[in-house]
N, C-alpha and C. Protein backbone atom coordinates (compact mmCIF):
# COMPACT_ATOMS: atom_id res chain seq x y z
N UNK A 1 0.83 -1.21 0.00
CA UNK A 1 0.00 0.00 0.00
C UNK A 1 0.86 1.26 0.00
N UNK A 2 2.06 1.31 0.77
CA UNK A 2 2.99 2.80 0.70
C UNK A 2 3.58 2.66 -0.90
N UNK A 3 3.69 1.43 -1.36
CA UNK A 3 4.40 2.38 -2.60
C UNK A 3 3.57 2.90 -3.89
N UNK A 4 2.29 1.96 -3.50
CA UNK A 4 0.76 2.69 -4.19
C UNK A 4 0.51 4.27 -3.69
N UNK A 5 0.69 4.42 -2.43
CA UNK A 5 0.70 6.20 -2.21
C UNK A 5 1.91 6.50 -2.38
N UNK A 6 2.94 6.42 -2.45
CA UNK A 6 4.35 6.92 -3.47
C UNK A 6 3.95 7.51 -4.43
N UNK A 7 3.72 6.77 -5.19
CA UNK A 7 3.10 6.63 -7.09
C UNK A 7 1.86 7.55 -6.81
N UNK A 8 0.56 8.10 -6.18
CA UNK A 8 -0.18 8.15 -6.20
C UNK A 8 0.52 10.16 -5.98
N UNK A 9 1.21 10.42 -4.64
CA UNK A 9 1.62 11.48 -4.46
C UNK A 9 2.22 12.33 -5.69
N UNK A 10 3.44 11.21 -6.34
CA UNK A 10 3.90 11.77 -7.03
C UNK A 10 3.03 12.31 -8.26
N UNK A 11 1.83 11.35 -8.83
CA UNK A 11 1.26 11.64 -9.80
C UNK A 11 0.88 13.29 -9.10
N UNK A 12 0.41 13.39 -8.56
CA UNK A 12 -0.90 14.55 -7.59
C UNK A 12 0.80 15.46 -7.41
N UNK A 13 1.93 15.27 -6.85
CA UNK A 13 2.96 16.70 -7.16
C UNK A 13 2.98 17.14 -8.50
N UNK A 14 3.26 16.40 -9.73
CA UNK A 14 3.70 16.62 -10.74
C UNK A 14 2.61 17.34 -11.29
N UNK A 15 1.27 16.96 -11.36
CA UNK A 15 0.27 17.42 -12.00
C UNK A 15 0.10 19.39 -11.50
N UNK A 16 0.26 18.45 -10.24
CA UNK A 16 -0.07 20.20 -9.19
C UNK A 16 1.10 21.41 -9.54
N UNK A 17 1.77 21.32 -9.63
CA UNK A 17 3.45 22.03 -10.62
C UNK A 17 3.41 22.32 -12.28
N UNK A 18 2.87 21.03 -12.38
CA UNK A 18 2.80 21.46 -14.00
C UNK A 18 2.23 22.64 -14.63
N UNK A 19 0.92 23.15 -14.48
CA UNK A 19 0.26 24.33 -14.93
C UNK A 19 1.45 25.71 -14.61
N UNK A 20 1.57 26.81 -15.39
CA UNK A 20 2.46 27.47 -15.44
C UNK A 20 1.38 28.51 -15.00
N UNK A 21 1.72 28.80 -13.91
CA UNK A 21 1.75 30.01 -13.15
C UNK A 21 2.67 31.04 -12.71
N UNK A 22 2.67 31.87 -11.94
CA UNK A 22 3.95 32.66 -11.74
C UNK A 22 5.06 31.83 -11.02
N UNK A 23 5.18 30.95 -10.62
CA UNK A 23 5.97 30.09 -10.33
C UNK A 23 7.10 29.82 -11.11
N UNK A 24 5.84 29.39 -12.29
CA UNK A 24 6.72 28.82 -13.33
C UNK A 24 7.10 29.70 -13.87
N UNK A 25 6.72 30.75 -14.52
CA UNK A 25 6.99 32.39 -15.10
C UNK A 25 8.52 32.59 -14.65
N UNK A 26 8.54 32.50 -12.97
CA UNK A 26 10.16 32.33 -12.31
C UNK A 26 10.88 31.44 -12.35
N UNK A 27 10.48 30.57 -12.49
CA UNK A 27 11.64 29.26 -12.91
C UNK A 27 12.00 29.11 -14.28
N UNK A 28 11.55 29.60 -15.17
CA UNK A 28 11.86 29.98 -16.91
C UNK A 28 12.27 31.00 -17.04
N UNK A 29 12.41 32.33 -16.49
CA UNK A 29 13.28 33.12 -16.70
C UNK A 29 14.48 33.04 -15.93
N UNK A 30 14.59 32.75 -14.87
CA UNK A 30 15.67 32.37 -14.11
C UNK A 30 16.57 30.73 -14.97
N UNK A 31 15.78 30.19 -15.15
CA UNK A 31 16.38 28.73 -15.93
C UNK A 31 17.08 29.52 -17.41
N UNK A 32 16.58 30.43 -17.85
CA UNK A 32 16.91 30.78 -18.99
C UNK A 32 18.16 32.11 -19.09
N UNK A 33 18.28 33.27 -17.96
CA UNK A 33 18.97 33.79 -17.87
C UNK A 33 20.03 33.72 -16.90
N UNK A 34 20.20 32.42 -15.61
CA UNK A 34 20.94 32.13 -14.77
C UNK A 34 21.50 30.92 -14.86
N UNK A 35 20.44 29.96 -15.46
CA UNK A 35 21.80 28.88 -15.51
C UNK A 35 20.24 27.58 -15.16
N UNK A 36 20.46 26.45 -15.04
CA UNK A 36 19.66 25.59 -15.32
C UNK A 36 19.64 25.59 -13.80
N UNK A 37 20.61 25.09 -12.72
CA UNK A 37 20.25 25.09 -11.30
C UNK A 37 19.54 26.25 -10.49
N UNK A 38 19.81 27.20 -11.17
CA UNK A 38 19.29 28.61 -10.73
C UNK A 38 17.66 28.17 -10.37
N UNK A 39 17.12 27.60 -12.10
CA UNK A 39 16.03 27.39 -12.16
C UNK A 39 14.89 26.31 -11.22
N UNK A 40 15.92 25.07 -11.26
CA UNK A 40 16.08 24.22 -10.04
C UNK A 40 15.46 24.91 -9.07
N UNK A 41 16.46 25.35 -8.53
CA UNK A 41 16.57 25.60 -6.76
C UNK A 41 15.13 26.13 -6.79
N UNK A 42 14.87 26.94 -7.80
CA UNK A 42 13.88 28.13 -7.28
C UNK A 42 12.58 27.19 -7.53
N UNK A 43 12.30 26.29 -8.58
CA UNK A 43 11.35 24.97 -8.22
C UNK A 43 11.62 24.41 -7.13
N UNK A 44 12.23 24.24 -6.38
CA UNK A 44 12.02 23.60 -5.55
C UNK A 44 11.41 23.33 -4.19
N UNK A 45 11.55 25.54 -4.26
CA UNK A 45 11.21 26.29 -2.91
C UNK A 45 9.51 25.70 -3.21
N UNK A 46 9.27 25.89 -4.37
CA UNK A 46 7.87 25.22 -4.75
C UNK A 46 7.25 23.84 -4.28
N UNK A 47 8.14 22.88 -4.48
CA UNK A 47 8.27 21.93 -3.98
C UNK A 47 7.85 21.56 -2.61
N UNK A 48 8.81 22.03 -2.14
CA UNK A 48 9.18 22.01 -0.47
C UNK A 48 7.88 22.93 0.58
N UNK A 49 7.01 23.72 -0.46
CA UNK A 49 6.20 24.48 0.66
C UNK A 49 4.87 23.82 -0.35
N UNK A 50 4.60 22.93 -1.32
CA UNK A 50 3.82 21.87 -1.65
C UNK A 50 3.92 21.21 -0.55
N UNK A 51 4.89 20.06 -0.30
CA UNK A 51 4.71 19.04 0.73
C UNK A 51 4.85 19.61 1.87
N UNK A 52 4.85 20.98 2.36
CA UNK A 52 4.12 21.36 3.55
C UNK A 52 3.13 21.29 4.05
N UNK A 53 2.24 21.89 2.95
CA UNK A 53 0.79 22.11 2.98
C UNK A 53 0.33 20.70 2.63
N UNK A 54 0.90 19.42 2.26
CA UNK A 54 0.30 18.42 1.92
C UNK A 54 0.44 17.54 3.18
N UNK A 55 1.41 18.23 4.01
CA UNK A 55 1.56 17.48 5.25
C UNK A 55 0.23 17.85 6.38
N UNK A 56 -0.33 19.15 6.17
CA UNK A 56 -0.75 19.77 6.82
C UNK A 56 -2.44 19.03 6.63
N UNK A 57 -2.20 18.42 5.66
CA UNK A 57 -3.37 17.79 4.61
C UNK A 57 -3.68 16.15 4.93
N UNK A 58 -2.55 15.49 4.89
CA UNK A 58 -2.40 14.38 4.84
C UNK A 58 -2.45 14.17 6.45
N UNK A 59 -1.78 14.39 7.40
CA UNK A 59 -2.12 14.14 8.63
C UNK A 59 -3.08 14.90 9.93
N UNK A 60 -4.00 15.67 9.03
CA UNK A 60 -5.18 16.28 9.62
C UNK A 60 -5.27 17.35 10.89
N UNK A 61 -4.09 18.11 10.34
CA UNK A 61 -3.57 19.30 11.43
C UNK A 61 -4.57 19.95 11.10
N UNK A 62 -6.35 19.77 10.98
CA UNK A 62 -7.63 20.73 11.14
C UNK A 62 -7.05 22.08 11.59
N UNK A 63 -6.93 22.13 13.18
CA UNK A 63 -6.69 23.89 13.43
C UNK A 63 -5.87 24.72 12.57
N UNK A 64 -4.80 23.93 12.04
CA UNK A 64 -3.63 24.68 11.33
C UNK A 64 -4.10 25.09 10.33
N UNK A 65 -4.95 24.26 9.42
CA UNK A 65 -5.69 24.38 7.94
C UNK A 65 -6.38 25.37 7.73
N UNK A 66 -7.48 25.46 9.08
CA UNK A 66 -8.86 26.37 9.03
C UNK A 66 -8.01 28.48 9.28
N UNK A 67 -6.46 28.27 10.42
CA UNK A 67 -5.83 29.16 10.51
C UNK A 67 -5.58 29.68 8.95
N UNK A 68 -4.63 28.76 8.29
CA UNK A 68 -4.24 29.24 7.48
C UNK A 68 -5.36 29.51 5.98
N UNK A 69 -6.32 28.95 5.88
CA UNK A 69 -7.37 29.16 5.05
C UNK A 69 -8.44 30.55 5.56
N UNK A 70 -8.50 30.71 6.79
CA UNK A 70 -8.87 31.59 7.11
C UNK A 70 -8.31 33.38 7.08
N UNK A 71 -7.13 33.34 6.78
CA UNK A 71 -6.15 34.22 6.73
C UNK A 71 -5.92 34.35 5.25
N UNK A 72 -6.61 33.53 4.53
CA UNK A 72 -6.41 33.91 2.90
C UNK A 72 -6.00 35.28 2.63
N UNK A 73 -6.94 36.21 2.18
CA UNK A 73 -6.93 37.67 2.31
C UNK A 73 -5.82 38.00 2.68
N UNK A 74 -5.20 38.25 3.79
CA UNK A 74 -4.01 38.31 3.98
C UNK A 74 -2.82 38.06 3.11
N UNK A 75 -2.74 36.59 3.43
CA UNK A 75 -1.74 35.78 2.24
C UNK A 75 -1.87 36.49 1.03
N UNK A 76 -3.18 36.21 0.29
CA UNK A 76 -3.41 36.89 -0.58
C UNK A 76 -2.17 38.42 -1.03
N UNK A 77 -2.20 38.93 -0.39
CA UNK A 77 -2.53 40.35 -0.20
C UNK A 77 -0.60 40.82 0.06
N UNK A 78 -0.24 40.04 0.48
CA UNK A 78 1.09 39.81 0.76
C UNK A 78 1.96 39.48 -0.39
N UNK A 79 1.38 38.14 -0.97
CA UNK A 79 1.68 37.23 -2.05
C UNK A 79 2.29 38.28 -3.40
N UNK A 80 0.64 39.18 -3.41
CA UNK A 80 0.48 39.67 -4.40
C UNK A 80 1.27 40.82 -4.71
N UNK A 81 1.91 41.62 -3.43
CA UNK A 81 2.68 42.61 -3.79
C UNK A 81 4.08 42.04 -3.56
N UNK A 82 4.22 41.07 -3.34
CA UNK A 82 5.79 40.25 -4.11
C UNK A 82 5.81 40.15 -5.22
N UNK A 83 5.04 39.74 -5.71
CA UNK A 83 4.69 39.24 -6.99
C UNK A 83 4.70 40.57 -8.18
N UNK A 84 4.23 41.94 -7.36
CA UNK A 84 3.99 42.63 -8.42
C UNK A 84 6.10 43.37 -8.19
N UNK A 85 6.50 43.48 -6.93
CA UNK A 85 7.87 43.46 -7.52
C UNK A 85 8.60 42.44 -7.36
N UNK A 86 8.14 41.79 -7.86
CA UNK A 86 9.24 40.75 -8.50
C UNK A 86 8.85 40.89 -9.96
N UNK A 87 7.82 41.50 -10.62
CA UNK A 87 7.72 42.01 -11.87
C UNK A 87 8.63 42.94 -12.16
N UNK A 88 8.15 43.91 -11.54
CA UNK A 88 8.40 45.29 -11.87
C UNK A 88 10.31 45.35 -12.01
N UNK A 89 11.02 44.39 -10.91
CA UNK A 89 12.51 44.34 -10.87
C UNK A 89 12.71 43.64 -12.07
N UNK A 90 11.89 42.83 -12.43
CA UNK A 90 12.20 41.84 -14.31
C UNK A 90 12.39 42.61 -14.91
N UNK A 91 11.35 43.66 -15.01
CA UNK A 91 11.39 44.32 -16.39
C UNK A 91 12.17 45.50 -16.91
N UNK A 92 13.13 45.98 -15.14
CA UNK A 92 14.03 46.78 -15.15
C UNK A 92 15.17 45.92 -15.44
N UNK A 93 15.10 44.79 -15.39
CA UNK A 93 16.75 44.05 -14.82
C UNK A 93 17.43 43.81 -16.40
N UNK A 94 18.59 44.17 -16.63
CA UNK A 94 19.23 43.98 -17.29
C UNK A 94 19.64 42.96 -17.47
N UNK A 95 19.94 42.38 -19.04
CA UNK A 95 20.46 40.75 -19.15
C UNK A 95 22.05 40.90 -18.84
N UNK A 96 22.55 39.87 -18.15
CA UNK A 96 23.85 40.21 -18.08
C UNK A 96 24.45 38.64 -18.92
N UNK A 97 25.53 39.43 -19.53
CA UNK A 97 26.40 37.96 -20.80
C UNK A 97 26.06 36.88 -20.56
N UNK A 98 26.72 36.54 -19.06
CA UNK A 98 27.10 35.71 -18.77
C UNK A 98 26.09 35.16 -17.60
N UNK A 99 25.80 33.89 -17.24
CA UNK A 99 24.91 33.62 -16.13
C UNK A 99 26.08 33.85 -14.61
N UNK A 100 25.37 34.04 -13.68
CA UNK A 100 25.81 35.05 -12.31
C UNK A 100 26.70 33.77 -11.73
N UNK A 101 27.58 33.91 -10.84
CA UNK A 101 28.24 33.18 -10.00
C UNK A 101 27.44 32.67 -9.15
N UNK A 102 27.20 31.21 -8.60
CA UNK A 102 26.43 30.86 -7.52
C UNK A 102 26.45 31.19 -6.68
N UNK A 103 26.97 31.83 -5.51
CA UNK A 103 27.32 32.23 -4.41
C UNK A 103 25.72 32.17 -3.53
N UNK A 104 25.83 32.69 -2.63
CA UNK A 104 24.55 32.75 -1.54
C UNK A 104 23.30 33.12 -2.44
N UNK A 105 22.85 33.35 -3.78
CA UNK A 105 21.40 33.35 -4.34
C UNK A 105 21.01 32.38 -4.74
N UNK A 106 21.02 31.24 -4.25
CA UNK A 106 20.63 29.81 -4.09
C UNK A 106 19.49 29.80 -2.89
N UNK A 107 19.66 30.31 -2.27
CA UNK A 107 19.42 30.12 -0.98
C UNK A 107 18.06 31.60 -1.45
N UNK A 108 18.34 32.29 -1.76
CA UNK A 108 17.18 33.66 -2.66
C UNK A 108 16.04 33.39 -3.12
N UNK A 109 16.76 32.54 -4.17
CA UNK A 109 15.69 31.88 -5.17
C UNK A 109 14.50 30.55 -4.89
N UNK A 110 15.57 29.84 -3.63
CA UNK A 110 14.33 28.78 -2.90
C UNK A 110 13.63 29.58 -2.47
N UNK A 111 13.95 30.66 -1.90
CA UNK A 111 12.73 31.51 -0.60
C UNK A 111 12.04 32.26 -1.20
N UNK A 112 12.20 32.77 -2.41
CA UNK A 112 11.24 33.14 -3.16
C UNK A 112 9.84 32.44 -3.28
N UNK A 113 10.08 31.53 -3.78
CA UNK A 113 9.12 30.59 -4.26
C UNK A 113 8.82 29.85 -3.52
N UNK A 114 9.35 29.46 -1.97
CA UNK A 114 8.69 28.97 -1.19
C UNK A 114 7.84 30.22 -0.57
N UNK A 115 8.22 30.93 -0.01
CA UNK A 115 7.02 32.01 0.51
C UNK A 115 5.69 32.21 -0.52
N UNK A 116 6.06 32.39 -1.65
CA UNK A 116 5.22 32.81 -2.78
C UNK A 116 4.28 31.16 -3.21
N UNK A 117 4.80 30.10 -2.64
CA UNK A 117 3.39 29.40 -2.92
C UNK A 117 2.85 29.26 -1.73
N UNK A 118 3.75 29.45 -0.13
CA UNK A 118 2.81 29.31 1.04
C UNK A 118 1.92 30.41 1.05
N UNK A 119 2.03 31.41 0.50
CA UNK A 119 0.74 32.30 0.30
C UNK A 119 -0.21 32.00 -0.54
N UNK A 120 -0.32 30.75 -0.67
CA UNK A 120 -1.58 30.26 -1.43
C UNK A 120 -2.30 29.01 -0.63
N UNK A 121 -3.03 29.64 1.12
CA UNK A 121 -3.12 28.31 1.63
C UNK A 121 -4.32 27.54 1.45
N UNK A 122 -4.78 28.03 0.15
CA UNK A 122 -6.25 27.79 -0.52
C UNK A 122 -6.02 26.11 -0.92
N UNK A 123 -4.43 26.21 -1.01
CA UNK A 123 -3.71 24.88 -1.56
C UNK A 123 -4.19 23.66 -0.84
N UNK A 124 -4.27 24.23 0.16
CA UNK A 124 -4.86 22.93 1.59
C UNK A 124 -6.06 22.40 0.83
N UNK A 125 -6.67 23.06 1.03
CA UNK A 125 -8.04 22.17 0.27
C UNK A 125 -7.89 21.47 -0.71
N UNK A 126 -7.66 21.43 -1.87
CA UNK A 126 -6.95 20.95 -2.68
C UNK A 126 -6.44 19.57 -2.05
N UNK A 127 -5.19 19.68 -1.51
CA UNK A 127 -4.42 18.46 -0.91
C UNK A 127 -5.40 17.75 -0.23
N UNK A 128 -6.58 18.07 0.46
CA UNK A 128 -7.16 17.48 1.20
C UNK A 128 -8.46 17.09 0.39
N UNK A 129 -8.76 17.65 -0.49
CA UNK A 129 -9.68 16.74 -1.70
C UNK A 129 -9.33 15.67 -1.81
N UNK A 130 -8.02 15.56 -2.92
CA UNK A 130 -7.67 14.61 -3.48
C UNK A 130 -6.86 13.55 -2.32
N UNK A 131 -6.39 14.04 -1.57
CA UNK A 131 -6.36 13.33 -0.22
C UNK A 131 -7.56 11.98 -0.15
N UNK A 132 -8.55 12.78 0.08
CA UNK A 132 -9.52 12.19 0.51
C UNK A 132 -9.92 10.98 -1.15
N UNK A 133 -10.25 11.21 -1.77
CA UNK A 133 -10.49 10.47 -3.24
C UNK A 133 -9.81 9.52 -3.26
N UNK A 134 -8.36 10.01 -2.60
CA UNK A 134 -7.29 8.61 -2.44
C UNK A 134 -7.56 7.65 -1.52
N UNK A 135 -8.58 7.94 -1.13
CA UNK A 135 -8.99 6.85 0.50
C UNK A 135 -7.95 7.06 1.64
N UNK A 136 -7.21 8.56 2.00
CA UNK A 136 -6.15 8.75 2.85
C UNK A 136 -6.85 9.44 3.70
N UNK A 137 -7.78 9.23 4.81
CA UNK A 137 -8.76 9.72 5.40
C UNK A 137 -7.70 9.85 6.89
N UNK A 138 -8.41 10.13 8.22
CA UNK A 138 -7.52 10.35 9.38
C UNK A 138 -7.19 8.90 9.63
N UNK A 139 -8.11 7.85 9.53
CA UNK A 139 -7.67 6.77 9.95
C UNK A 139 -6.22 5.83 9.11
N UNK A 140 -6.34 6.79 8.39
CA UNK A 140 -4.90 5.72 7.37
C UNK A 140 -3.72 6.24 8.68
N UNK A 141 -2.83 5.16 8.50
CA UNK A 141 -1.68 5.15 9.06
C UNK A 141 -0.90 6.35 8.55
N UNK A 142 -0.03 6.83 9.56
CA UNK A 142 1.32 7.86 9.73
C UNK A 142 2.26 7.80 8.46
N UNK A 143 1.94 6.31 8.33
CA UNK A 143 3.48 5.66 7.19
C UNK A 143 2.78 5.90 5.98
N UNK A 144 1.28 5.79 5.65
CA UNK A 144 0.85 6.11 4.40
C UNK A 144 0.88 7.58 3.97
N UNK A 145 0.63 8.26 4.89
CA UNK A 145 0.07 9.76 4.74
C UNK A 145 1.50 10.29 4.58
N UNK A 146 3.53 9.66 5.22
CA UNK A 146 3.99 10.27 5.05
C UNK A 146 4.61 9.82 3.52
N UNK A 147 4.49 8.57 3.10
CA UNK A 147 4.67 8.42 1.63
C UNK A 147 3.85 9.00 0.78
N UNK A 148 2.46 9.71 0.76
CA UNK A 148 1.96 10.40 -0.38
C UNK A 148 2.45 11.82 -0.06
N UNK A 149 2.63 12.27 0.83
CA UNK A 149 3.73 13.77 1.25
C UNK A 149 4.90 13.36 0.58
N UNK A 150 6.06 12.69 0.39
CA UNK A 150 7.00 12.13 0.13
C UNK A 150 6.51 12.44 -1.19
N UNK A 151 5.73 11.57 -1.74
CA UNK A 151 5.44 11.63 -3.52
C UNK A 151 5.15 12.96 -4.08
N UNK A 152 4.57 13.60 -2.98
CA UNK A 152 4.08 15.02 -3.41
C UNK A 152 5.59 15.85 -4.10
N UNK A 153 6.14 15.69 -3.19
CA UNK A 153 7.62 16.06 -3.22
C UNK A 153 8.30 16.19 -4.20
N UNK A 154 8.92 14.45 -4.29
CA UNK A 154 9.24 14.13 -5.43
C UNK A 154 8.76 14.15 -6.79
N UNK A 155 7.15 14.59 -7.04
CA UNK A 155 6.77 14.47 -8.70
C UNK A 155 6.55 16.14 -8.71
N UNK A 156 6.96 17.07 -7.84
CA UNK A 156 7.03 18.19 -8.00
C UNK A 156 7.94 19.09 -8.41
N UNK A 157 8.72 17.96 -7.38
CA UNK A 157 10.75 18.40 -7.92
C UNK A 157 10.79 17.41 -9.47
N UNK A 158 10.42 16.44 -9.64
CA UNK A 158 10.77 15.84 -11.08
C UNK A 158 10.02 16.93 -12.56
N UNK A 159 8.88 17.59 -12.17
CA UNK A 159 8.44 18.65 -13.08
C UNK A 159 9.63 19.60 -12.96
N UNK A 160 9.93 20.15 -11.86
CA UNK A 160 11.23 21.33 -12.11
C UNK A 160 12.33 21.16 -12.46
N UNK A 161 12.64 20.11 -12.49
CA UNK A 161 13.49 19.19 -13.05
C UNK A 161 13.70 19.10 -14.86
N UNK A 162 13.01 19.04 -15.03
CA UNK A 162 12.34 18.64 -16.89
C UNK A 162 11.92 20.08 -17.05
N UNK A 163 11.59 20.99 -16.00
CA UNK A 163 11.64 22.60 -17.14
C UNK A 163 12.52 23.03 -17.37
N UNK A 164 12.91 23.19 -15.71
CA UNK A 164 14.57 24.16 -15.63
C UNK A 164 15.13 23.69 -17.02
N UNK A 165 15.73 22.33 -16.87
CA UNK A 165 16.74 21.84 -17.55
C UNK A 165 16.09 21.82 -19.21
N UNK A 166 14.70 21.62 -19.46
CA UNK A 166 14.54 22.07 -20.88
C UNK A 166 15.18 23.68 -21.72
N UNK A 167 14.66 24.37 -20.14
CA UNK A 167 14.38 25.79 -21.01
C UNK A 167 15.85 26.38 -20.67
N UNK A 168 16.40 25.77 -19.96
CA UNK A 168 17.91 26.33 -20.03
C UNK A 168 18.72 26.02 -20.98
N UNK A 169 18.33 25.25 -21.66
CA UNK A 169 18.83 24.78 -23.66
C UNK A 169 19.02 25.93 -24.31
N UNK A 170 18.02 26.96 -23.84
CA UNK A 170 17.62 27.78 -25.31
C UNK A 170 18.68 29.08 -24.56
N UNK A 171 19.34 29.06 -23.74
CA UNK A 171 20.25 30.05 -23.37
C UNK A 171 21.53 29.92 -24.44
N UNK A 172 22.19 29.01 -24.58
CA UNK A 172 23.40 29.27 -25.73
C UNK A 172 22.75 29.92 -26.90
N UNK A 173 21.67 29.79 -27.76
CA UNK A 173 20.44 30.08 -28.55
C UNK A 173 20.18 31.69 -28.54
N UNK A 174 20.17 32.58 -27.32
CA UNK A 174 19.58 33.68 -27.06
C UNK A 174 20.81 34.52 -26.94
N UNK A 175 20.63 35.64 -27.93
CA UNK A 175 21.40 36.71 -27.65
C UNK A 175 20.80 38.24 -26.96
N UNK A 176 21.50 38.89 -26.34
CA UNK A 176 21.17 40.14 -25.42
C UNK A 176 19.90 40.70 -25.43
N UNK A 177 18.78 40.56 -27.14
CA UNK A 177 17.98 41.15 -27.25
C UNK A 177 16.80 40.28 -27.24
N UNK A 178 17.36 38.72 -27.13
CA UNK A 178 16.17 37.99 -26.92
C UNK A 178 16.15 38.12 -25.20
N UNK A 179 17.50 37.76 -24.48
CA UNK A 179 17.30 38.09 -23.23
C UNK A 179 16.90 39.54 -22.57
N UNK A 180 16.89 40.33 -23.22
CA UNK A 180 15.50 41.41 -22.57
C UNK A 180 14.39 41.53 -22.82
N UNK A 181 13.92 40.48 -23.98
CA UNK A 181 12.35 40.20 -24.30
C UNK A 181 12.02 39.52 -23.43
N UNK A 182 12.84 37.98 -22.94
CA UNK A 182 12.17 37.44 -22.08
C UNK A 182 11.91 38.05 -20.31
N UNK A 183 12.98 39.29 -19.85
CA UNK A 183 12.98 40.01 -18.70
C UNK A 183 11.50 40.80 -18.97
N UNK A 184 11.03 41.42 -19.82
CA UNK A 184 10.19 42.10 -20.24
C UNK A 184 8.99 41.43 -20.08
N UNK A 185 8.59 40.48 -20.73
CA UNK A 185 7.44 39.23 -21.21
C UNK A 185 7.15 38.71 -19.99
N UNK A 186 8.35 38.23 -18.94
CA UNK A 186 8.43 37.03 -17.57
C UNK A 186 7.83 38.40 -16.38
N UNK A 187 8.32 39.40 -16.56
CA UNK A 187 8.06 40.63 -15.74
C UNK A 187 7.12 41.10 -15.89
N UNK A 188 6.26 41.18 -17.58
CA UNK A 188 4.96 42.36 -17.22
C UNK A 188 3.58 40.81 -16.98
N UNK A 189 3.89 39.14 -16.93
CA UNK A 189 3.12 38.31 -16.89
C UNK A 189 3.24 38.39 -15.19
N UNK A 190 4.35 38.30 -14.38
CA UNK A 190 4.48 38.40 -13.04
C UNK A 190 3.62 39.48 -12.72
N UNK A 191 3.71 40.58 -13.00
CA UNK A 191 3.16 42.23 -12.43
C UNK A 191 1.54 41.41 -12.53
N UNK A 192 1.36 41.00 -13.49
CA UNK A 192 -0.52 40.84 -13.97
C UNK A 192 -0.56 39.80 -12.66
N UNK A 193 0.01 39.06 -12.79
CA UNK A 193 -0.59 37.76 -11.20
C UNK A 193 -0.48 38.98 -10.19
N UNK A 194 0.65 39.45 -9.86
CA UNK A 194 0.50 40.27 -8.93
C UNK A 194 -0.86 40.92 -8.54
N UNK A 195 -0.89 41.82 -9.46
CA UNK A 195 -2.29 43.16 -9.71
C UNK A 195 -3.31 42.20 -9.11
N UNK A 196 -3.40 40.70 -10.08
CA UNK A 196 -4.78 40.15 -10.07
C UNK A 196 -4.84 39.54 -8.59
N UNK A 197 -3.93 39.07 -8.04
CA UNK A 197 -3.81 38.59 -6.64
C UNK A 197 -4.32 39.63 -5.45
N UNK A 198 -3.98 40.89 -5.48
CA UNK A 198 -4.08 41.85 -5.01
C UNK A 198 -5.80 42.51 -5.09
N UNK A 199 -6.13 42.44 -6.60
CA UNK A 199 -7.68 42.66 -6.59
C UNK A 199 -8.49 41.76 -6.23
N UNK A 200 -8.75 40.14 -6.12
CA UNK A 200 -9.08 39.09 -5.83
C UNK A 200 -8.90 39.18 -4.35
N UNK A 201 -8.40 39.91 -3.98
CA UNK A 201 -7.93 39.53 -2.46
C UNK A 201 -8.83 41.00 -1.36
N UNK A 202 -8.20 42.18 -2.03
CA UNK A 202 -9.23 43.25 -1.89
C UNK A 202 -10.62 43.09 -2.12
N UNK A 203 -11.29 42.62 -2.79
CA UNK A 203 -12.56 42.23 -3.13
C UNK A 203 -13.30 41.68 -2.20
């Protein structure tokens, strides 16, 4: 039965990652103007605050859920003016030749994108739908609930995995003026989630 919820998580990470949202918006311009791990890391922060909220899901931390679902608006509201500069710095930012030295923005780029999907704790529900469809109710065991968290994980990081490393191909490919179309394009699509996060949330 755990390696049926393995397989089952991972399907339910990968799927949940796949749709390109501003997430992904940041992991394709970063995969494309920093370097393929750049892109990585910063999926991953994705990743990693997925199987948070799937933990939060899978072993029926109720008070924590209803806290953090209740505080939407907030999140919301927070989310959204990251989001609108982390546009607004795209569309100023200059392409530079060469992709950046790794040094400590490893550590940037996870926290980006982990803060920026824990402000979506609408996510809980979600996890706890399909949770439930899976027959992973409170009574399933500790060991099941922590292998479909586990899978969540892993088919989330295996999507960031297969973008980063696709769309970081097309970097030898791109010269100075394609790399300020895509700062431009990745920046004024970020600003719009932003705005729209922000009005959705005001509302």
């Amino acid at each position: 039965m755990q390696p049926s919820f393995l397989l089952k998580g991972m399907a339910m990470g990968f799927s949940i990652a796949a749709p390109v949202g501003p997430i992904g918006i940041l992991c394709i311009r970063r995969s494309v103007s920093e370097g393929a791990l750049k892109g990585f890391t910063s999926g991953l922060g994705a990743a990693t605050a997925d199987a948070a909220y799937g933990c939060v899901a899978a072993f029926g931390l109720t008070a924590i859920s209803r806290f953090l679902v209740s505080q939407q608006a907030l999140f919301g509201l927070v989310g959204g003016a990251f989001l609108c500069y982390l546009g607004v710095r795209t569309i100023l930012l200059k392409p530079a030749p060469e992709a950046p030295a790794a040094g400590g923005r490893f550590l940037s780029a996870f926290g980006s994108t982990f803060l920026l999907t824990l402000a979506n704790p609408a996510t809980i529900l979600a996890f706890a739908a399909v949770f439930s469809a899976f027959g992973l109710g409170l009574s399933a065991s500790y060991a099941g609930a922590g292998m479909l968290v586990l899978g969540v994980f892993l088919g989330s990081a295996l999507w960031w995995i297969i973008l980063s490393g696709g769309v970081s191909l097309l970097r030898p490919r791109m010269g100075p003026s394609w790399m300020l179309a895509v700062n431009r394009v990745s920046g004024g699509v970020l600003l719009a989630f932003g705005v729209y996060a922000l009005g959705r949330s005001l509302l």
